[in-house]
Protein backbone atom coordinates (compact mmCIF):
# COMPACT_ATOMS: atom_id res chain seq x y z
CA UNK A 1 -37.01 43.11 8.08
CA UNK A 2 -35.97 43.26 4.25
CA UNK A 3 -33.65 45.62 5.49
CA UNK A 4 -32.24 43.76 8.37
CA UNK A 5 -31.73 40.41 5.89
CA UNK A 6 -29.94 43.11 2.91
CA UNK A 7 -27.59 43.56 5.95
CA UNK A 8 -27.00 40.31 6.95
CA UNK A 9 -26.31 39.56 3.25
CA UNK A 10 -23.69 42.33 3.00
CA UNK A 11 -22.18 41.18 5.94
CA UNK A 12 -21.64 37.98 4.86
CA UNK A 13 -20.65 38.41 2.08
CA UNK A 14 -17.44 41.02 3.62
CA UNK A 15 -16.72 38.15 6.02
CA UNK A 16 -15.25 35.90 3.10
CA UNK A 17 -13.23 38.82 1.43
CA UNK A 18 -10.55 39.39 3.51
CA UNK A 19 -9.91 43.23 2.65
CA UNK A 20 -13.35 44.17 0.90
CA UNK A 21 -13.82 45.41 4.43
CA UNK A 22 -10.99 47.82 4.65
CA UNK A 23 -11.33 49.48 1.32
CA UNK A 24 -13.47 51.76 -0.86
CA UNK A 25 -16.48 52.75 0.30
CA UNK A 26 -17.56 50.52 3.21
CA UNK A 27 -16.93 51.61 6.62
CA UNK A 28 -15.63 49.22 9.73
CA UNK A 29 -18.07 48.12 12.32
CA UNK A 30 -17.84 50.21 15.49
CA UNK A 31 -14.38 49.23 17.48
CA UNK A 32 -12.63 47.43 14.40
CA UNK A 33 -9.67 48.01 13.69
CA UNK A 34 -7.78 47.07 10.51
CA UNK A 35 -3.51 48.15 9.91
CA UNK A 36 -1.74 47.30 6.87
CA UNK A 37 2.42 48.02 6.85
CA UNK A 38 3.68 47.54 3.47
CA UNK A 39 7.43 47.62 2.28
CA UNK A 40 7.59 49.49 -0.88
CA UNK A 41 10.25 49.85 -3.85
CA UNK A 42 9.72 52.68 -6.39
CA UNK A 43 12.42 52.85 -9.17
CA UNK A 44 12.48 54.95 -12.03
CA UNK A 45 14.58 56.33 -15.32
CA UNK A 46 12.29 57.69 -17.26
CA UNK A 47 9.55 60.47 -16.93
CA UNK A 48 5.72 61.58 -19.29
CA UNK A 49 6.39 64.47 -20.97
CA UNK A 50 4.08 67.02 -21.67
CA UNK A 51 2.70 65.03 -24.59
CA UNK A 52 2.65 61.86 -22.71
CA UNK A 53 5.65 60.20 -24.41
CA UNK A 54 8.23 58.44 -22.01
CA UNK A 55 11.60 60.25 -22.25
CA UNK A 56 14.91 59.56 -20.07
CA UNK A 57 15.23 61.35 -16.74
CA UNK A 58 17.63 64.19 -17.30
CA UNK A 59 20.94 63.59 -16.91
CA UNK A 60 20.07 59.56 -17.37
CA UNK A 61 19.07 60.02 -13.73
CA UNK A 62 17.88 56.80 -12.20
CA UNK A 63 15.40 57.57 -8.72
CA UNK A 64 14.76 55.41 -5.61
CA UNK A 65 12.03 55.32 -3.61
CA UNK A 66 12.39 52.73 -0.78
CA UNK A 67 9.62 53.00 1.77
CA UNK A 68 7.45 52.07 4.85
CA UNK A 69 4.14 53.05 4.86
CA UNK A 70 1.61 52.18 8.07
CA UNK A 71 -2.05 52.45 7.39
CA UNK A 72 -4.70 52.50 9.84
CA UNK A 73 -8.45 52.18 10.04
CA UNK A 74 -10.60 53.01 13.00
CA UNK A 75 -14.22 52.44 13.13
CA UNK A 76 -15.65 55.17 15.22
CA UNK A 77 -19.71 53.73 14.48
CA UNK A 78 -20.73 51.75 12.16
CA UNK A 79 -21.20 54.65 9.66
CA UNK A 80 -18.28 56.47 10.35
CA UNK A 81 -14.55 55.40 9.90
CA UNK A 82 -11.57 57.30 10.84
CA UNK A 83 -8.10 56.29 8.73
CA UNK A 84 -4.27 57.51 8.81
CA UNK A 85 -0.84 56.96 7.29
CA UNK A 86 2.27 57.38 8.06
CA UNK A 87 5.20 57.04 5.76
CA UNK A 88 9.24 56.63 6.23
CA UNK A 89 11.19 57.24 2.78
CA UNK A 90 14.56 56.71 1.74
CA UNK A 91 15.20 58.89 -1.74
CA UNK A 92 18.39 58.10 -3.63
CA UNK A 93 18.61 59.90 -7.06
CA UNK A 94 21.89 59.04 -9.02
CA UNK A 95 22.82 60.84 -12.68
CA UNK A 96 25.90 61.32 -14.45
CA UNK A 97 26.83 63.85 -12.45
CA UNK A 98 26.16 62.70 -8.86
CA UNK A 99 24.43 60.68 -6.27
CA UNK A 100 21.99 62.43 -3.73
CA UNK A 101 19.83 60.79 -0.96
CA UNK A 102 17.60 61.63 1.56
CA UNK A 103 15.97 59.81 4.78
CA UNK A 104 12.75 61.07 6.77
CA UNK A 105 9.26 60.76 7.22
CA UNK A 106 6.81 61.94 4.42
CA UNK A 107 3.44 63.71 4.34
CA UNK A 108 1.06 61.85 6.82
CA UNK A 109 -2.59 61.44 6.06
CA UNK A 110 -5.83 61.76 8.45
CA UNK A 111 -9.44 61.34 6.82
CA UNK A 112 -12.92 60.52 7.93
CA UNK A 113 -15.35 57.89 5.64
CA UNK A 114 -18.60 58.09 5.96
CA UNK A 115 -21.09 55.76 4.72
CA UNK A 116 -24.53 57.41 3.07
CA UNK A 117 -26.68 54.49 2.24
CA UNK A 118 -26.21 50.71 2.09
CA UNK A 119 -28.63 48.47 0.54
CA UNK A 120 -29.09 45.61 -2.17
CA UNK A 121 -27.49 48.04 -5.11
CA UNK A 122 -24.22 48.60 -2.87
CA UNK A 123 -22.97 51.29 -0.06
CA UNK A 124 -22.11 55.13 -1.06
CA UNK A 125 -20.05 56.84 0.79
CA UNK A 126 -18.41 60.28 1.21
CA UNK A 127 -14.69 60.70 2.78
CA UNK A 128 -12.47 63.94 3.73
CA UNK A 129 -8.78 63.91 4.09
CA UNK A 130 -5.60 66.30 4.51
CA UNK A 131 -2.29 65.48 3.91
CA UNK A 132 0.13 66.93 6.32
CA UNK A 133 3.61 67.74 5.81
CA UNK A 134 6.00 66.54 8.85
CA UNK A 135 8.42 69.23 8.79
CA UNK A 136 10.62 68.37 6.15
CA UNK A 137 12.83 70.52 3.77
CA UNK A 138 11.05 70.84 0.29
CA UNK A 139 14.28 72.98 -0.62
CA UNK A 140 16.27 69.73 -0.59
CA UNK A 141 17.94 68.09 -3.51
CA UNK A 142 15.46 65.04 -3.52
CA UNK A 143 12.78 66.29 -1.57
CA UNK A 144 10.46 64.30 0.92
CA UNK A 145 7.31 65.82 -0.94
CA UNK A 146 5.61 69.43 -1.74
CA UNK A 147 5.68 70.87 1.61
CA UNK A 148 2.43 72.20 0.96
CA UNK A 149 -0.75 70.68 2.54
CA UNK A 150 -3.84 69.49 0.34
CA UNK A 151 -7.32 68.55 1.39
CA UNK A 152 -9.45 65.99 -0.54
CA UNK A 153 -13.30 65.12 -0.64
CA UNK A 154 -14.35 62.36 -2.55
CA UNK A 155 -17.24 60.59 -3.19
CA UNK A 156 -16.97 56.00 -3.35
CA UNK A 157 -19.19 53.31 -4.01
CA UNK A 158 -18.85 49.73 -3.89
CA UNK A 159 -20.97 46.51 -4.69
CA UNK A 160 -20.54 42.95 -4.05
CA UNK A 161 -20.66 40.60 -6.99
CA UNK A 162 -22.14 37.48 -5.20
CA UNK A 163 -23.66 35.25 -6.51
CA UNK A 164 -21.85 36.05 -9.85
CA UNK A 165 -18.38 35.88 -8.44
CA UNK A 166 -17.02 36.28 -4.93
CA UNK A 167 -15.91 39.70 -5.19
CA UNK A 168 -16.41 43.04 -5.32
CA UNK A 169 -16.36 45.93 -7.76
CA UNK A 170 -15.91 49.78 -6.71
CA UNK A 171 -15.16 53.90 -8.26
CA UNK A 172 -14.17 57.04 -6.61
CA UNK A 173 -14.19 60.27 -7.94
CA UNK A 174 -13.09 63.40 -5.94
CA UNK A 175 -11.41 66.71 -5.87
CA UNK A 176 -8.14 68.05 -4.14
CA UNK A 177 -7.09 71.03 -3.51
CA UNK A 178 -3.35 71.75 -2.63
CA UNK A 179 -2.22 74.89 -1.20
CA UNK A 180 0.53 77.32 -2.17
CA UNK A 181 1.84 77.00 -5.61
CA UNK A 182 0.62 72.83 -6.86
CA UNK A 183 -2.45 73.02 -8.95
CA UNK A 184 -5.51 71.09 -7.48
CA UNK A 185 -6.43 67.55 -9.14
CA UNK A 186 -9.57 65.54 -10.00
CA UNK A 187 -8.52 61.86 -8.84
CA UNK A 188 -10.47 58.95 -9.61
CA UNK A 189 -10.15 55.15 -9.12
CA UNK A 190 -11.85 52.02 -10.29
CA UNK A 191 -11.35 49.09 -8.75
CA UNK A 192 -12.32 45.06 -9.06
CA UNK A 193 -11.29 42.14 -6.40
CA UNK A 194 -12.77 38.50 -5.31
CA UNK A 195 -12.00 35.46 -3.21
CA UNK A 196 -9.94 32.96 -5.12
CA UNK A 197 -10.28 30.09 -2.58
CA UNK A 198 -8.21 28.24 -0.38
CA UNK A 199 -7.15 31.46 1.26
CA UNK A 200 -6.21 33.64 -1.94
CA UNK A 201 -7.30 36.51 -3.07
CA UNK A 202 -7.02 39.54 -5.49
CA UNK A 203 -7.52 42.75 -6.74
CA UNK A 204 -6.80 45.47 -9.31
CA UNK A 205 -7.17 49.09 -9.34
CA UNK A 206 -6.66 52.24 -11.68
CA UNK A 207 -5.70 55.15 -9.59
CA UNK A 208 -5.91 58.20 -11.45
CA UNK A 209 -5.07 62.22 -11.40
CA UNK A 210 -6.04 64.71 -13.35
CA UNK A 211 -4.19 67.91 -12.76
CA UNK A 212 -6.79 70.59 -13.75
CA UNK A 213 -3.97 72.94 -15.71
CA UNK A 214 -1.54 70.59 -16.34
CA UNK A 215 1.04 71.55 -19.15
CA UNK A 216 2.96 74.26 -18.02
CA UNK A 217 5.63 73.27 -17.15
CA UNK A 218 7.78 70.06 -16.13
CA UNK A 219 9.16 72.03 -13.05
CA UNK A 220 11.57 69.40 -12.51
CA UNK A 221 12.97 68.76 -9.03
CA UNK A 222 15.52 65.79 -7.60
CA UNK A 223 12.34 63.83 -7.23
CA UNK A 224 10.68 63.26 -9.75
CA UNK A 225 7.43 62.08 -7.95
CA UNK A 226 7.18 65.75 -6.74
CA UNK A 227 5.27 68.11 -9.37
CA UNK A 228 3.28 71.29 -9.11
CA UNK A 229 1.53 69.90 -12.05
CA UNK A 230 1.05 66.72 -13.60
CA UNK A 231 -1.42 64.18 -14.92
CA UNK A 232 -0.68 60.01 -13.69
CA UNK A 233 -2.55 56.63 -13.79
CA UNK A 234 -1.28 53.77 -11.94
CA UNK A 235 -2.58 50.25 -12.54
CA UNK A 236 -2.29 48.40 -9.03
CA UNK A 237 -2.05 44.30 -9.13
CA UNK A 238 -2.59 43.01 -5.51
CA UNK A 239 -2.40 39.26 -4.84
CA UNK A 240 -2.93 38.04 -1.38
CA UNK A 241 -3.21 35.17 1.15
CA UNK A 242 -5.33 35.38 4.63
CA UNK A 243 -4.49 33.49 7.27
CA UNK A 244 -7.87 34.10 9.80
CA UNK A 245 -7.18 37.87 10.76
CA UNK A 246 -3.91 38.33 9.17
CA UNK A 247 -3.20 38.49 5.68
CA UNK A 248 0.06 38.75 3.73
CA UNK A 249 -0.14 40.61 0.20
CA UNK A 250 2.24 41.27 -2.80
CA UNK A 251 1.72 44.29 -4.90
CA UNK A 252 2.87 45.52 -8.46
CA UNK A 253 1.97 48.92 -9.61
CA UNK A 254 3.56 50.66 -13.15
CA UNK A 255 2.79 53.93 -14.29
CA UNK A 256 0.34 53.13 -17.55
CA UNK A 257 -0.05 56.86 -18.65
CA UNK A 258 0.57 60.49 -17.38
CA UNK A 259 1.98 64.10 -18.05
CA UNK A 260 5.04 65.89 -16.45
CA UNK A 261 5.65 63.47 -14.57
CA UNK A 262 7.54 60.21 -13.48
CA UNK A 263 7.23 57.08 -15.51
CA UNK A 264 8.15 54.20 -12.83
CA UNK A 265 6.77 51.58 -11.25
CA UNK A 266 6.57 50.01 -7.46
CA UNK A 267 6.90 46.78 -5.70
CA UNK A 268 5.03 46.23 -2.23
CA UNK A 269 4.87 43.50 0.11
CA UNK A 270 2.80 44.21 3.04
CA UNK A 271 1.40 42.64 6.22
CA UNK A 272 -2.50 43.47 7.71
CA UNK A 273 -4.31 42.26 10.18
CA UNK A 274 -8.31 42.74 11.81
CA UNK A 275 -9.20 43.40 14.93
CA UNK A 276 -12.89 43.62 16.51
CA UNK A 277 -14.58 44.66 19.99
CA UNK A 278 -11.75 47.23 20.82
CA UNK A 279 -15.27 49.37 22.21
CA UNK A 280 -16.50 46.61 23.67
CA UNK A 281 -18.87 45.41 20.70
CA UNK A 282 -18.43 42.20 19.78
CA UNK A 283 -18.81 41.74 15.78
CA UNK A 284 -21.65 39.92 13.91
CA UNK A 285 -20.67 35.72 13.62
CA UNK A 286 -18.66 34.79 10.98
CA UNK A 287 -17.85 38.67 10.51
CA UNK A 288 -14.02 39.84 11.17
């Protein structure tokens, strides 16, 4: 019974956070469905160097990265969630010397959460992924990404903050390893959000990589995003408003620190919306 109410707590308290649902370590109730499409602008002129210090782009290059990205969650059981992405990229690159661009669809992601114990001190979960290359050129001037496929497992937990605040705190840590010649990478993430009323809501992350031999080399390519080896933390600021299922969001993310790598930061504005009972399960009241 203590059990049952710890639930019923939980689940309440997911029901007035619009995305706390769809992210870190909980899982979707069984026949939920959540899909976010976000509109994303990278830009670009400057790169870490192998010290950390910000230096130009060679050849006072200035990189684009103008994208749509469609992410999808899928809850198989109430434990288990299956997730995707699928990205379309537009690359433009221009330096003192010319202007290159490329079009296509990048690496697409498929991954499987599952959720290890929930309870009064929060949910842990464990997740798999592989990133899939779509059959672009990585010999291109401004290449779509690596070409090389990587596989991820990575341990998440999460806790609601109620009754302190309405929100939600989480951390990640996992390993990836990425075929042919790109070193593998420790990533972690820690993340904070809550309720702000009236519809609003927020969050912030730090996404982080470690590359596990990074300093080699800058291996530099047309895209600057693309490196064999590198270190990068991103700081993501995520303000949003729900309206009942559907919730509109706008997103800044800079590059705070890194190694061999680009220096840049991104704009998103993205759309998402909830749906429940898609197995014929009908959700909890008040729930999604």
């Amino acid at each position: 019974m203590r059990v049952t109410r710890i639930a019923a707590l939980l689940a309440a308290t997911l029901a007035a956070l619009p995305d706390l649902a769809f992210a870190g370590a909980w899982t979707l109730a069984r026949g939920a469905l959540y899909d976010r499409i976000s509109g994303n602008g990278y830009n670009s002129n400057e790169e870490f160097d192998l010290d950390g210090n910000r230096d130009d782009l060679p050849l006072d290059a200035e990189f684009k990265d103008v994208n749509v990205v469609n992410y999808l969650e899928f809850g198989i059981t109430d434990r288990f969630t299956a997730f995707g992405s699928v990205t379309v990229k537009h690359l433009e690159s221009e330096n003192l010397v010319r202007t290159t661009k490329t079009q296509g669809i990048g690496d697409a992601d498929l991954g499987l959460r599952g959720r290890i114990v929930q309870g009064k001190q929060g949910v842990f979960s464990a997740q798999a992924l592989a990133r899939i290359p779509t059959g672009y050129d990585e010999e291109d001037l401004i290449p779509l990404g690596s070409g090389e496929a990587e596989y991820e497992g990575r341990l998440q937990y999460g806790r609601s903050l109620w009754p302190l605040i309405p929100g939600y705190c989480g951390a990640e840590a996992g390993y990836r390893w990425r075929t042919g010649t790109p070193e593998d990478e420790f990533r972690y993430l820690a993340e904070i959000g809550s309720d702000l009323g009236k519809g609003f809501y927020f969050r912030t992350k730090l996404d982080g990589i470690k590359g596990m031999e990074t300093g080699t080399a800058l291996n530099a390519s047309g895209n600057p995003t693309v490196r064999e080896s590198y270190d990068l933390g991103t700081l993501y600021t995520t303000l949003g408003h729900r309206f009942g299922t559907l919730s509109l969001e706008a997103e800044y993310a800079p590059s705070i620190y890194g190694t061999t790598t680009s220096a840049g930061s991104n704009v998103s504005l993205a759309i998402s919306f909830a749906l429940t009972g898609l197995l014929g399960v009908h959700s909890p009241e008040g729930a999604h």
